[in-house]
Protein backbone atom coordinates (compact mmCIF):
# COMPACT_ATOMS: atom_id res chain seq x y z
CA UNK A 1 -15.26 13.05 -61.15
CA UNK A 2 -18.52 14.54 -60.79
CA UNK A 3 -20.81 15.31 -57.59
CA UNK A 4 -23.03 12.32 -57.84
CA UNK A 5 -19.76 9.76 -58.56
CA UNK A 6 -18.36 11.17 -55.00
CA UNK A 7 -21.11 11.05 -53.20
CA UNK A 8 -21.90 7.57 -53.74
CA UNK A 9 -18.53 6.83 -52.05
CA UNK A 10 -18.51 5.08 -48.49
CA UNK A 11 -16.82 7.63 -47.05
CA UNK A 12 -17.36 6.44 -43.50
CA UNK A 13 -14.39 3.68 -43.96
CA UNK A 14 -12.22 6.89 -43.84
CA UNK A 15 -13.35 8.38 -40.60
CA UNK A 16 -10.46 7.57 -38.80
CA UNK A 17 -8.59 8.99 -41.32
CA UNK A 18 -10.66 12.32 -41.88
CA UNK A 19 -10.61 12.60 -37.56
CA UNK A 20 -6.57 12.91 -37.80
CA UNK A 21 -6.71 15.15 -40.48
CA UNK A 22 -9.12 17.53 -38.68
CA UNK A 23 -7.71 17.28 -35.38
CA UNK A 24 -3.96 18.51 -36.97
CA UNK A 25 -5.57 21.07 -38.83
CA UNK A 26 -7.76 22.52 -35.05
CA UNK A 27 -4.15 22.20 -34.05
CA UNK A 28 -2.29 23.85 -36.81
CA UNK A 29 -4.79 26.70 -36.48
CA UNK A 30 -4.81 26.50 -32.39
CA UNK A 31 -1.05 27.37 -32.47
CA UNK A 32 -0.72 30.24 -34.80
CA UNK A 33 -3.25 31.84 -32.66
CA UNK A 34 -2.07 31.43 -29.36
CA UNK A 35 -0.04 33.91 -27.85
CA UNK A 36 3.85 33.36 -28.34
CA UNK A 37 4.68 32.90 -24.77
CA UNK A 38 1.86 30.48 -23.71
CA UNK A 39 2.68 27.04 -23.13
CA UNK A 40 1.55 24.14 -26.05
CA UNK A 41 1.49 21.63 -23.20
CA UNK A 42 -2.56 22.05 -23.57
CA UNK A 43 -2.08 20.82 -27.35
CA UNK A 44 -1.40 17.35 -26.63
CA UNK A 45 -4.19 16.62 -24.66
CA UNK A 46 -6.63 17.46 -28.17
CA UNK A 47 -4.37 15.56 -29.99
CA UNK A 48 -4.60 12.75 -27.53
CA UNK A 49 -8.16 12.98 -27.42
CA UNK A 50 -8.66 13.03 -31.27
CA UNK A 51 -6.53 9.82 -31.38
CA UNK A 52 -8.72 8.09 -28.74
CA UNK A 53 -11.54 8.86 -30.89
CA UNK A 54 -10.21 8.04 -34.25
CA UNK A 55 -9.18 4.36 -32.49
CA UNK A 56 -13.00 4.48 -31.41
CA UNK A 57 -13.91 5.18 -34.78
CA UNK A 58 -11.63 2.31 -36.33
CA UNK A 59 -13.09 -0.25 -34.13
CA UNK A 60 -16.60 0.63 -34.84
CA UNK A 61 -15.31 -0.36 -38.68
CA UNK A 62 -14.17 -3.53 -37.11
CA UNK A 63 -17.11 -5.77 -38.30
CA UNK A 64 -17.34 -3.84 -42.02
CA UNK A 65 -17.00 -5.64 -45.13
CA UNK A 66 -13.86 -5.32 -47.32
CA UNK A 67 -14.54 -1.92 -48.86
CA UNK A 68 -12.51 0.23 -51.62
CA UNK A 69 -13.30 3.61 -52.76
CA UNK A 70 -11.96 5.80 -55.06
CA UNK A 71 -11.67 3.70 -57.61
CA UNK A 72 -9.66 0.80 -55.76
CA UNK A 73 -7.08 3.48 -54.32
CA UNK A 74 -8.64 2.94 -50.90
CA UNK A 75 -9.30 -0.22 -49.15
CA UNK A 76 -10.86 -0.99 -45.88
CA UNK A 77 -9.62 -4.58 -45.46
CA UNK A 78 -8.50 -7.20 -42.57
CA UNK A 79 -4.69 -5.78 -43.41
CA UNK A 80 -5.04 -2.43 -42.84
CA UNK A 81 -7.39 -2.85 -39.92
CA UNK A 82 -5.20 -4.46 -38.14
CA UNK A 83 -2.01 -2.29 -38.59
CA UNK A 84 -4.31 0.66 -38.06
CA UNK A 85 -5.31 -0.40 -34.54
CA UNK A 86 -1.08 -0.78 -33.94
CA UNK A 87 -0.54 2.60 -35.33
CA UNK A 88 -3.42 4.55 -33.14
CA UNK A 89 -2.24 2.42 -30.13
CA UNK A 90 1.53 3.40 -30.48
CA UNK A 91 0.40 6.97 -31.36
CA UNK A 92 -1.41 7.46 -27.61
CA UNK A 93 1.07 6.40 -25.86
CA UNK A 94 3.36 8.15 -28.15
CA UNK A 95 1.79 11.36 -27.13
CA UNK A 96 1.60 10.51 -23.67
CA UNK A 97 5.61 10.73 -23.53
CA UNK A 98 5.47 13.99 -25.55
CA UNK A 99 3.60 15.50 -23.11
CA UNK A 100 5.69 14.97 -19.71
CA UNK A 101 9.20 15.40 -22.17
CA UNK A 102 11.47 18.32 -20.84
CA UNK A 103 13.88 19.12 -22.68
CA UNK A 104 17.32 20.51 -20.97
CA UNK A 105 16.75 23.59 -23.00
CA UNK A 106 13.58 24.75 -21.21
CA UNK A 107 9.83 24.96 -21.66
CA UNK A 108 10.51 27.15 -24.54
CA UNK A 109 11.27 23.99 -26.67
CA UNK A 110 7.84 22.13 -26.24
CA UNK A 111 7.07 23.68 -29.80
CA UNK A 112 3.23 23.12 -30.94
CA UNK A 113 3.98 22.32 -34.32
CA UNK A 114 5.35 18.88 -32.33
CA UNK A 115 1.60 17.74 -32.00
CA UNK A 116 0.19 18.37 -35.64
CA UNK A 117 3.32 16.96 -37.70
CA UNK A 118 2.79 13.77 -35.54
CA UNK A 119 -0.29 13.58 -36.34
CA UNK A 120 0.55 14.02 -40.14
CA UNK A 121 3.02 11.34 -40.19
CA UNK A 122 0.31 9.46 -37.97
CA UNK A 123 -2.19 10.33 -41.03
CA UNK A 124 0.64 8.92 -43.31
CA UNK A 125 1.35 5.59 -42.23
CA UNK A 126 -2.79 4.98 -41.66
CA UNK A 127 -2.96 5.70 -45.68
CA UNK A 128 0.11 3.81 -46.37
CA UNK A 129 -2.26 0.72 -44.58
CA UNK A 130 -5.01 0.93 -46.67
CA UNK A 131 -3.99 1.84 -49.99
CA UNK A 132 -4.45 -0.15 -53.22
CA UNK A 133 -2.55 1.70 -55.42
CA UNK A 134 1.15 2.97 -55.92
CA UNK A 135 0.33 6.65 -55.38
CA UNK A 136 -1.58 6.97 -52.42
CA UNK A 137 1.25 4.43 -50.93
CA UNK A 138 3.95 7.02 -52.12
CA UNK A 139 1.87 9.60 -51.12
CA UNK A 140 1.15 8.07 -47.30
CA UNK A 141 5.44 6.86 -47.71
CA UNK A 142 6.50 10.73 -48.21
CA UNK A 143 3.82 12.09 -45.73
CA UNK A 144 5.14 10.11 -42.92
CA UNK A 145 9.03 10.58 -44.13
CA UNK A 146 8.53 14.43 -44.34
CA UNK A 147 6.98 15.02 -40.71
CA UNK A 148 9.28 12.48 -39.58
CA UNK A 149 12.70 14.91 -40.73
CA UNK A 150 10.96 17.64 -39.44
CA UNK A 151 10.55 16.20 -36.10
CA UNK A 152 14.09 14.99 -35.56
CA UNK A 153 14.97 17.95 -35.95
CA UNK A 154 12.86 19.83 -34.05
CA UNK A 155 14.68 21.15 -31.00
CA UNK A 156 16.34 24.11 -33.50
CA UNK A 157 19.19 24.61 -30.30
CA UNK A 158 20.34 21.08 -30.28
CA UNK A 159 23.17 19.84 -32.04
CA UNK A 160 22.95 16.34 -31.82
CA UNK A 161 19.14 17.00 -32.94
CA UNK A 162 20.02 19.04 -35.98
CA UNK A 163 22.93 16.33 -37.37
CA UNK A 164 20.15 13.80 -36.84
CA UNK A 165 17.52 15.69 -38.72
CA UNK A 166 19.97 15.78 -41.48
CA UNK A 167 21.24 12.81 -41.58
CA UNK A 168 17.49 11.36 -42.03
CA UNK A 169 16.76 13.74 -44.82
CA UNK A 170 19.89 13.02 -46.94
CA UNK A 171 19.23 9.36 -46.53
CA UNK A 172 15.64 9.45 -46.33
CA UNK A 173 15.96 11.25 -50.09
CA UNK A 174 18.13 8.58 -52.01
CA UNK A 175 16.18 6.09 -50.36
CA UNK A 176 13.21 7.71 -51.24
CA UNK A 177 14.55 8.43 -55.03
CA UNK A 178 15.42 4.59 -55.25
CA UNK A 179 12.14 3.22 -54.44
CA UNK A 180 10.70 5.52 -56.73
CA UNK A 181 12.62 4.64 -59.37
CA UNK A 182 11.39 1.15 -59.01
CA UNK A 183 8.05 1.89 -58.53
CA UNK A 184 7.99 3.53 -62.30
CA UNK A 185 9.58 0.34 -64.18
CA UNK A 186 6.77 -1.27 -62.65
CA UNK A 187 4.02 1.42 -63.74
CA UNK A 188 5.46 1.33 -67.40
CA UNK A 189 5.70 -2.23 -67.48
CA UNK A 190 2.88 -2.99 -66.46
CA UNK A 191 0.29 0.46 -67.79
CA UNK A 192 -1.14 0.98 -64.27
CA UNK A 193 -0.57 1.91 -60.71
CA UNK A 194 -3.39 -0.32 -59.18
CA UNK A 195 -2.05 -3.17 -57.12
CA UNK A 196 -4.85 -5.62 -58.30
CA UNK A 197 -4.31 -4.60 -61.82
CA UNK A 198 -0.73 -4.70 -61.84
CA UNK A 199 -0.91 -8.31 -60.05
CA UNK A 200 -2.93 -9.46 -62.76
CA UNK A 201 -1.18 -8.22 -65.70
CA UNK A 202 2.33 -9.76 -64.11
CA UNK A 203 0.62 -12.90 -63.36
CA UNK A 204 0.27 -13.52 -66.78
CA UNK A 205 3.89 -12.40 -68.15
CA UNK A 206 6.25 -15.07 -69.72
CA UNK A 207 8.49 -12.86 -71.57
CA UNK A 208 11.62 -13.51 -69.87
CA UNK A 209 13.05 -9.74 -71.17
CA UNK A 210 10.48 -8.37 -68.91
CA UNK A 211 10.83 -10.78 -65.99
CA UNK A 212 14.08 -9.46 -66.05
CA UNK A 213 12.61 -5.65 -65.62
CA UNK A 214 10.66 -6.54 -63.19
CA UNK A 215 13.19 -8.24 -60.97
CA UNK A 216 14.92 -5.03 -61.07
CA UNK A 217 12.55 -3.12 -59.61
CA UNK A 218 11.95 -5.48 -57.51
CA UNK A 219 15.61 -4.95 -55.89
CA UNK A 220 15.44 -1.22 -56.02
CA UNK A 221 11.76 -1.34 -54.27
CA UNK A 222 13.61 -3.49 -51.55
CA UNK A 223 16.70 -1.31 -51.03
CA UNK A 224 14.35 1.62 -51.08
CA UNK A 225 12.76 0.24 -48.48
CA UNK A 226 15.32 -1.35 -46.68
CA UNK A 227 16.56 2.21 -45.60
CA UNK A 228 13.13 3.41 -44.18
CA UNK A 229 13.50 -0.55 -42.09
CA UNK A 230 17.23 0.30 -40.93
CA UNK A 231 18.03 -3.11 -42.03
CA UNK A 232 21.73 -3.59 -42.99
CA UNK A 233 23.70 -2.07 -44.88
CA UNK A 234 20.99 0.86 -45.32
CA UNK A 235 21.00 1.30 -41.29
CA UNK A 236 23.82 4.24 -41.21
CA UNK A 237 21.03 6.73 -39.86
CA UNK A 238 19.48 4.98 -37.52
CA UNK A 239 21.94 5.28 -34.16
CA UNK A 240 22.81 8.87 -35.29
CA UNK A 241 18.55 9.54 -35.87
CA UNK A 242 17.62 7.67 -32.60
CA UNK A 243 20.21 9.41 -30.96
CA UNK A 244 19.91 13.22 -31.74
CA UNK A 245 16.30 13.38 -31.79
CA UNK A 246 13.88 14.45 -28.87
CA UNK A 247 13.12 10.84 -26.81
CA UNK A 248 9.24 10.80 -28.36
CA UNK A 249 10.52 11.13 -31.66
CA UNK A 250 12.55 8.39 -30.99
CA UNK A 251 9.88 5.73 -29.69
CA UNK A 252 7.66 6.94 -32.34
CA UNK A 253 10.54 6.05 -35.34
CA UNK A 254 11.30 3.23 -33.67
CA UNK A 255 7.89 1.80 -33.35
CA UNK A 256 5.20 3.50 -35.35
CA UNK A 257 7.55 4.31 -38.34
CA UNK A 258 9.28 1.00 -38.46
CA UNK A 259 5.16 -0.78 -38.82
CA UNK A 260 4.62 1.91 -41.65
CA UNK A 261 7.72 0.41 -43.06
CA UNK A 262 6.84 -2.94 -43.14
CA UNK A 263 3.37 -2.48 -44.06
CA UNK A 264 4.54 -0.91 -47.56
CA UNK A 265 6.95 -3.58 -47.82
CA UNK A 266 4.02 -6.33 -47.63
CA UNK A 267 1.62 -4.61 -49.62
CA UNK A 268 3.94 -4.44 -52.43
CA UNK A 269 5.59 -7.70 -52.12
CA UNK A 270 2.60 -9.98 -51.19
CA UNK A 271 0.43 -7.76 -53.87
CA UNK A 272 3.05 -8.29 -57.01
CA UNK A 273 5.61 -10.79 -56.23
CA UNK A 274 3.71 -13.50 -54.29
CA UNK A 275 3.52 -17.01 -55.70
CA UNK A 276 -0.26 -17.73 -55.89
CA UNK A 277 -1.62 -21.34 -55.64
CA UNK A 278 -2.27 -22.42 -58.41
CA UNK A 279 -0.54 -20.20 -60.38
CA UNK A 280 2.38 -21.89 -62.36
CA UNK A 281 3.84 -18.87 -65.14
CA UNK A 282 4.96 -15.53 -64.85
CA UNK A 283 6.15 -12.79 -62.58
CA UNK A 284 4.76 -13.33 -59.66
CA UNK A 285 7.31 -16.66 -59.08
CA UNK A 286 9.98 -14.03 -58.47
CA UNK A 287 9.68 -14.22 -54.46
CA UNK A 288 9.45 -17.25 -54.00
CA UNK A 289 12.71 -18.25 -56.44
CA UNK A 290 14.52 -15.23 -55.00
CA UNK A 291 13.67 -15.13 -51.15
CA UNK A 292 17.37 -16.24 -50.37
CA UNK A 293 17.94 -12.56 -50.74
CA UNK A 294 15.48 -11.60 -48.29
CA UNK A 295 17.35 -14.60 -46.21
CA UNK A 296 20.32 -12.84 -46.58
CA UNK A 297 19.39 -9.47 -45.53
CA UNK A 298 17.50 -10.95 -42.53
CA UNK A 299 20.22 -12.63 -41.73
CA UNK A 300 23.18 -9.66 -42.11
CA UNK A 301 21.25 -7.63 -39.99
CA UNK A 302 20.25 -9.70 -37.54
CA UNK A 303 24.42 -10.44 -36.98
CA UNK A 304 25.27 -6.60 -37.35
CA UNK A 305 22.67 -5.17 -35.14
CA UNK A 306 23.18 -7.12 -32.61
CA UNK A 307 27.11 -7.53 -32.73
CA UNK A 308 27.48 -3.39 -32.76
CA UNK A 309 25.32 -2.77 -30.35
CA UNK A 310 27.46 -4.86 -28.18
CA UNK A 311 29.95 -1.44 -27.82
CA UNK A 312 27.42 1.47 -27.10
CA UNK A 313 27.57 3.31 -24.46
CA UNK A 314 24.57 6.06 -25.32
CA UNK A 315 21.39 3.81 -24.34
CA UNK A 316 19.51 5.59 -27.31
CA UNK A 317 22.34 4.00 -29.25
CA UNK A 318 22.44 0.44 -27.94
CA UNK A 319 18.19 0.74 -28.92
CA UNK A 320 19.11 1.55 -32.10
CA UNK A 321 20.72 -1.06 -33.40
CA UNK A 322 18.32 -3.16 -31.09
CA UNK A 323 16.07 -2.03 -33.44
CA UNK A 324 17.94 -2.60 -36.63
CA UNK A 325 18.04 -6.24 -34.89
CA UNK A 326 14.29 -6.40 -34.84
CA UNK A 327 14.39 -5.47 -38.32
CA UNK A 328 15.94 -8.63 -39.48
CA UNK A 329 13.77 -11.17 -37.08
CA UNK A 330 10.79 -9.12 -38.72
CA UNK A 331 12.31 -9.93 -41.86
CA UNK A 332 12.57 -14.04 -41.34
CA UNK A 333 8.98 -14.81 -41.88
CA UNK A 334 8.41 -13.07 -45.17
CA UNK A 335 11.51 -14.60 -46.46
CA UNK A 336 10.41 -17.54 -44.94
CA UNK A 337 6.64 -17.23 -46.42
CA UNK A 338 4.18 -19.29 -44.40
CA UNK A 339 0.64 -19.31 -43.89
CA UNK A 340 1.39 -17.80 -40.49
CA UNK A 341 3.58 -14.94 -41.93
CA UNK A 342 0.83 -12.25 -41.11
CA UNK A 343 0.00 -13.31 -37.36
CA UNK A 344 3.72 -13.77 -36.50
CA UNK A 345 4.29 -10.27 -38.40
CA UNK A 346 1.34 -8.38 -36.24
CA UNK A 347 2.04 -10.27 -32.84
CA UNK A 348 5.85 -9.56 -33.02
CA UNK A 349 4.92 -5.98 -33.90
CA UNK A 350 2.54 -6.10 -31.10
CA UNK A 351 5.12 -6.84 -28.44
CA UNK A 352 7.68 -4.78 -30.10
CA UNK A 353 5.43 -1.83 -29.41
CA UNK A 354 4.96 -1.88 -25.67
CA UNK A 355 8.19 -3.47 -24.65
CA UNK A 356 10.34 -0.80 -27.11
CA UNK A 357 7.78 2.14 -25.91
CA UNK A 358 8.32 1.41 -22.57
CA UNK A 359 12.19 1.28 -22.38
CA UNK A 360 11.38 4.62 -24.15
CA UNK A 361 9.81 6.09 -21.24
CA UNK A 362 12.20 5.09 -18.85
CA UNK A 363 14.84 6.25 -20.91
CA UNK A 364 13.25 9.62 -21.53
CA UNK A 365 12.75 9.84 -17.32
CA UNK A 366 16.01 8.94 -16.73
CA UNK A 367 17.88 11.12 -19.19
CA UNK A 368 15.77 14.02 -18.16
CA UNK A 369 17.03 13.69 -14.52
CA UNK A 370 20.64 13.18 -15.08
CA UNK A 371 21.00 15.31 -18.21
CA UNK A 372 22.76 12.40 -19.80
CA UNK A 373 22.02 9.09 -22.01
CA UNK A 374 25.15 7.38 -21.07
CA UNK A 375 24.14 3.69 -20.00
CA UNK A 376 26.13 4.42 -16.58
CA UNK A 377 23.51 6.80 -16.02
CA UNK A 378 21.40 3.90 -14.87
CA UNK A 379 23.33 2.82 -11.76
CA UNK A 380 21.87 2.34 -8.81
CA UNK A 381 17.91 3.31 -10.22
CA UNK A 382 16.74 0.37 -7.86
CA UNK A 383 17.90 2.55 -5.07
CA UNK A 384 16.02 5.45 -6.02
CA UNK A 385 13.33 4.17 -7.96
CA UNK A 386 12.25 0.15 -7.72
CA UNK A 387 9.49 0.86 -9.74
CA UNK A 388 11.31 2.36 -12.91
CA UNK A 389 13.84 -0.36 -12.76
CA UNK A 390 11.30 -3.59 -12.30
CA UNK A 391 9.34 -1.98 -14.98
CA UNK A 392 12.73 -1.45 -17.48
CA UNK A 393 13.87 -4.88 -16.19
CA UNK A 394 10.61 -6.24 -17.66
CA UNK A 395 10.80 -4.27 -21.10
CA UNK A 396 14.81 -5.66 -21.32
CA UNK A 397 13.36 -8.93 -20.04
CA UNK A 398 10.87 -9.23 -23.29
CA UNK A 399 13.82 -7.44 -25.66
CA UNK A 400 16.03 -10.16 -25.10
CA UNK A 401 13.40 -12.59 -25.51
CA UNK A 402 12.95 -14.62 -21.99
CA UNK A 403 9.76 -17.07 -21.73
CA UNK A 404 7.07 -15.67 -19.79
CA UNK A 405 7.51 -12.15 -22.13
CA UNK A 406 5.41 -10.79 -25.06
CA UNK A 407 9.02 -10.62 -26.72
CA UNK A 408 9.68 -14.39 -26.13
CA UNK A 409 5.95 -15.19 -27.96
CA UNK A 410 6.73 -13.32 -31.15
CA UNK A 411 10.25 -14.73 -31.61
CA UNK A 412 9.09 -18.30 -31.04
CA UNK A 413 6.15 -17.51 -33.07
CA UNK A 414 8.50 -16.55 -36.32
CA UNK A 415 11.25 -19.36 -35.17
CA UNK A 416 8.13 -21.76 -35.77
CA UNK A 417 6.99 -20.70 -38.17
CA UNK A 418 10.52 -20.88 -40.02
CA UNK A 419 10.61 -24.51 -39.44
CA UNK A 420 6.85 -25.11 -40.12
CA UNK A 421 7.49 -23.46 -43.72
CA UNK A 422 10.44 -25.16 -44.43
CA UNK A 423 12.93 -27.26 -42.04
CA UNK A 424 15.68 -26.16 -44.97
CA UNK A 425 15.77 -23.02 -43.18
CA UNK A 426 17.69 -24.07 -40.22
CA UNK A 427 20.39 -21.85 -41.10
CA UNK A 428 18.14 -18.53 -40.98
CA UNK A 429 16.40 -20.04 -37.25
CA UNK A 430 20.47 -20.93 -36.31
CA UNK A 431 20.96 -17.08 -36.81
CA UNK A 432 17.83 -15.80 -34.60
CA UNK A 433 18.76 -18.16 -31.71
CA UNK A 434 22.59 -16.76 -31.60
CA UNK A 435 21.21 -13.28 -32.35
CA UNK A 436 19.13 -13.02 -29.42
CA UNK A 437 22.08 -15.08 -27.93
CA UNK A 438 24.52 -12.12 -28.19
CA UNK A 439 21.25 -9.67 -27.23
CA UNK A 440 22.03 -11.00 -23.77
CA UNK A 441 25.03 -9.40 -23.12
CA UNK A 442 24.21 -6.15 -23.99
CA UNK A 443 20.45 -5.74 -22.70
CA UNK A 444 21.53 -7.48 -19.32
CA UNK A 445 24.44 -5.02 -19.07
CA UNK A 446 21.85 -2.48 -18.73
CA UNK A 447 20.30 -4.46 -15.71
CA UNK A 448 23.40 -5.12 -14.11
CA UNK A 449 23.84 -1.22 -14.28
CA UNK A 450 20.54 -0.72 -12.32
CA UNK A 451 20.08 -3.63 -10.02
CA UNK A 452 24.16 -4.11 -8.84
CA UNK A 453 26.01 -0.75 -9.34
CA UNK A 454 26.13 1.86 -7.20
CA UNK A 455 23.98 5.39 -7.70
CA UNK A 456 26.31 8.19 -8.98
CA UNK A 457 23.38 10.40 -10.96
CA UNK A 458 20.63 9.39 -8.63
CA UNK A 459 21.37 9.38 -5.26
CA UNK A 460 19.33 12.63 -5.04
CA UNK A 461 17.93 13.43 -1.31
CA UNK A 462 14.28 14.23 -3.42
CA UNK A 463 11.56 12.13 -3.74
CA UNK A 464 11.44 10.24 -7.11
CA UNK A 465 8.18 11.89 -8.72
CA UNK A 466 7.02 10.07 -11.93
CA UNK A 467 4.88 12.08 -14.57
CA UNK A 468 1.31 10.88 -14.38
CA UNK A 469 1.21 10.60 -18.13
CA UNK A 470 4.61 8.72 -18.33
CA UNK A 471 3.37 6.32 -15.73
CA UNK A 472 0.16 5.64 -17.45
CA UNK A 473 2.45 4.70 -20.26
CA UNK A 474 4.58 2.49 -18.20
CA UNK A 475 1.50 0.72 -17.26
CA UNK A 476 0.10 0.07 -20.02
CA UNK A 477 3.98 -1.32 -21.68
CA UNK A 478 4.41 -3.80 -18.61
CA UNK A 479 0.78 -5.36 -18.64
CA UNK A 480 0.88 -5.52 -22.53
CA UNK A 481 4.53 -7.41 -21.96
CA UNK A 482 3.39 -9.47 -19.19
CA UNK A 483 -0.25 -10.36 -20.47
CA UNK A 484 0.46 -10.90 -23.93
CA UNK A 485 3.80 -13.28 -22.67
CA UNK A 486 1.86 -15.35 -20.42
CA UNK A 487 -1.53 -15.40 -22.17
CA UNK A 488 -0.64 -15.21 -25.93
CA UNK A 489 -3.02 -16.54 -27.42
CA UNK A 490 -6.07 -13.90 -26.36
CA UNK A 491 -3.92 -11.66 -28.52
CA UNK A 492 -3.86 -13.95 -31.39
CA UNK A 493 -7.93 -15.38 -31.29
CA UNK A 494 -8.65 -11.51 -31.55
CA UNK A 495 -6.78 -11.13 -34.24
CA UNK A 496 -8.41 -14.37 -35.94
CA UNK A 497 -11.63 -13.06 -34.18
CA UNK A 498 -11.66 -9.33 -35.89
CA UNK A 499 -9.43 -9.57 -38.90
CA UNK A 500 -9.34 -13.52 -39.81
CA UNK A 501 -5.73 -14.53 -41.33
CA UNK A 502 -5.89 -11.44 -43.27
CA UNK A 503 -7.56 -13.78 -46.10
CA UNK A 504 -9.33 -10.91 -47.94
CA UNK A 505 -5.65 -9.55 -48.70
CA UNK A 506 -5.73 -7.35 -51.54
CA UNK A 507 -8.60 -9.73 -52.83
């Protein structure tokens, strides 16, 4: 590729990109000259501030034409737009909780390599969003993965960290290795790694020997996958993960990751396995004959999640398999396949992001006070602090998925959709409603703790003082809840308004 060929690139639909990347390396560079015993508090505020700018960046691209560079490796489309704009979102208030965390080991644990491996996974999942091809998704996929061990694992003197960080590399390998493996039958079936062109040339497949090949990978791309979702039975690292590792990690697996994960999943899918109208022979039949497996998996994990996390007792671990929960009501609409799959995939997402980030920050307040996780650390946080517990009574409110939440919208909007696609599917929309059924018991336990029980931790004679960063964060979480529960669809006619219904999809 010569001088002239790169140059007549449009680089500018990678700004936001290229800002992340130079903002890690300032830090990188930033922290192995700083002296050893000087605090990398400081850091986060540059990362926060290149993030702010990158999302400035991506909204200026708002109004810009599908565009793909690099020979169709690189798209700037209404899809990865939109995810962007979750991922940068997440990733500031992310931050925001990294920077008032104190960890019970002492200051000497706020390491500055924190900042610029987020900001590498961050870098990651925004290539994972836009790419068009197999390899810069694998690349983006192992980016994200690779920070993402590393910070589990980052407080070196804590146990439960250091189980967790291995845990998520063992499992984060064969997963890894499995998807992989898929990925190649795919590339030699098929002579190429470009979506488009791999589309077209299974679009037009009859041989039934090589339908077969390609439902393989198909499985092993979903298993793959399913362990980077936590859906079940490839969830074994999640309450171990979310547990052991540092409370920002946590919110930023739990949110940002778990976006990343299903943005792969519907690039791949949707790009190679998609009925297309019109279309009557071939390959790309396979998910819509076959999406009783993606039923199934919905289903199983909606049941599991929510049935285990019915006997935790660590609150990291109850949101863990809240998660895993998520997972498989995420799941329902692209079994399900409507022409509202994408808005009821980005509006639950939406939700997800500041009702889970929020019960993050309380969480990470909480935990830092009493020097525990243990639910029963919660009693009696009305006493000391009403405005921690209204706020984590909101974010359990919009969990569970009562009306007047952003949670309640984005379950009704993928129980609707269900039954608009397909009234067969009462089974899977049977499942959701006695999922979130059983969520009650569980996430309400957590408000009886606060609102009716008695302070043990708590009843300090100090004034509660909340971090000005970690309320900024809380504020954000409860109008996001509130404003996208009660006025839904402002959320949705942006969407429409900026990004369409995501009809220039991998056109």
């Amino acid at each position: 590729m010569d001088l002239e060929t790169l140059l007549s690139f449009n680089w500018g639909v990678m700004m936001p990109e290229f800002i992340i990347l130079g903002v890690a390396t300032l830090l990188s560079l930033i922290d192995i000259f700083m002296p050893k015993q000087s605090s990398r508090r400081p850091l986060a505020w540059i990362a926060l501030v290149g993030i702010l700018v990158a999302l400035i960046s991506l909204i200026g691209l708002f109004d810009t034409e599908v565009t793909s560079i690099l020979y169709d490796t690189y798209r700037l489309d209404s899809f990865s737009k939109a995810f962007k704009l979750l991922f940068l979102v997440g990733a500031v208030l992310v931050i925001l909780l990294a920077e008032s965390f104190k960890p019970a080991e002492g200051m000497k644990e706020n390491r500055g390599e924190f900042y610029y491996l987020f900001l590498a996974a961050l870098l990651g999942a925004m290539m994972m969003a836009s790419s068009g091809d197999l390899i810069t998704l694998f690349v983006g996929l192992e980016l994200l993965s690779i920070s993402s061990y590393i910070l589990a694992g980052i407080r070196k003197n804590h146990l439960p960290s250091n189980e967790a960080a291995m845990k998520y590399v063992i499992n984060g390998g064969i997963s890894t290795a499995i998807t992989l493996f898929g990925m190649s039958y795919l590339y030699g079936l098929t002579g190429s790694t470009n979506l488009r062109e791999m589309g077209g040339v299974m679009s037009q497949t009859i041989d039934g020997q090589f339908l077969y090949l390609y439902g393989l990978a198909f499985f092993m791309i979903v298993v793959g996958l399913s362990f980077k979702l936590a859906t079940v039975p490839f969830h074994m690292w999640a309450p171990d993960v979310y547990q052991g590792a540092p409370t920002p990690v946590t919110a930023f697996l739990s949110v940002v990751s778990k976006t990343a994960g299903f943005v792969i999943l519907l690039r791949i899918l949707l790009s190679l396995f998609l009925v297309t109208p019109g279309d009557e022979i071939g390959a790309l039949h396979f998910l819509e004959k076959n999406k009783i497996f993606i039923s199934c998996l919905a289903a199983i994990t909606i049941i599991v999640g929510n049935v285990i996390a019915l006997r935790q007792k660590n609150v990291k671990r109850l949101l863990a398999y809240s998660s895993i929960a998520h997972a498989g009501y995420l799941l329902v609409p692209i079994a399900t396949l409507g022409y509202f799959t994408f808005d009821a995939i980005w509006f639950y997402l939406v939700a997800y992001l500041f009702m889970n980030l929020g019960a993050f920050a309380v969480v990470q307040y909480v935990s830092d006070k009493t020097g525990s996780e243990e639910i029963s650390d919660f009693a009696g946080l009305y006493q000391r602090a009403p405005v921690l517990a209204v706020a984590m009574g909101i974010f359990i409110l919009s969990l569970a998925g009562i009306p007047g939440t952003a949670g309640f919208i984005g379950k009704l909007n993928i129980f609707m959709g269900t039954f608009a696609v397909d009234p067969g599917h009462y089974v899977l929309a049977a499942i959701m409603i006695a999922g979130t059924v059983i969520s009650y018991f569980y996430y309400f336990g957590i408000m009886t703790q606060m609102f009716f029980r008695p302070s043990y931790y708590l009843a300090m004679t100090e004034k509660i003082k909340v971090p000005v960063t970690l309320m900024v964060v809380l504020i954000v979480c409860v109008v996001g809840t509130i404003s996208f529960g009660v006025a839904p669809g402002a959320a949705l006619d942006f969407l429409h308004q900026y990004f369409g219904n995501f009809e220039d999809f991998m056109q």
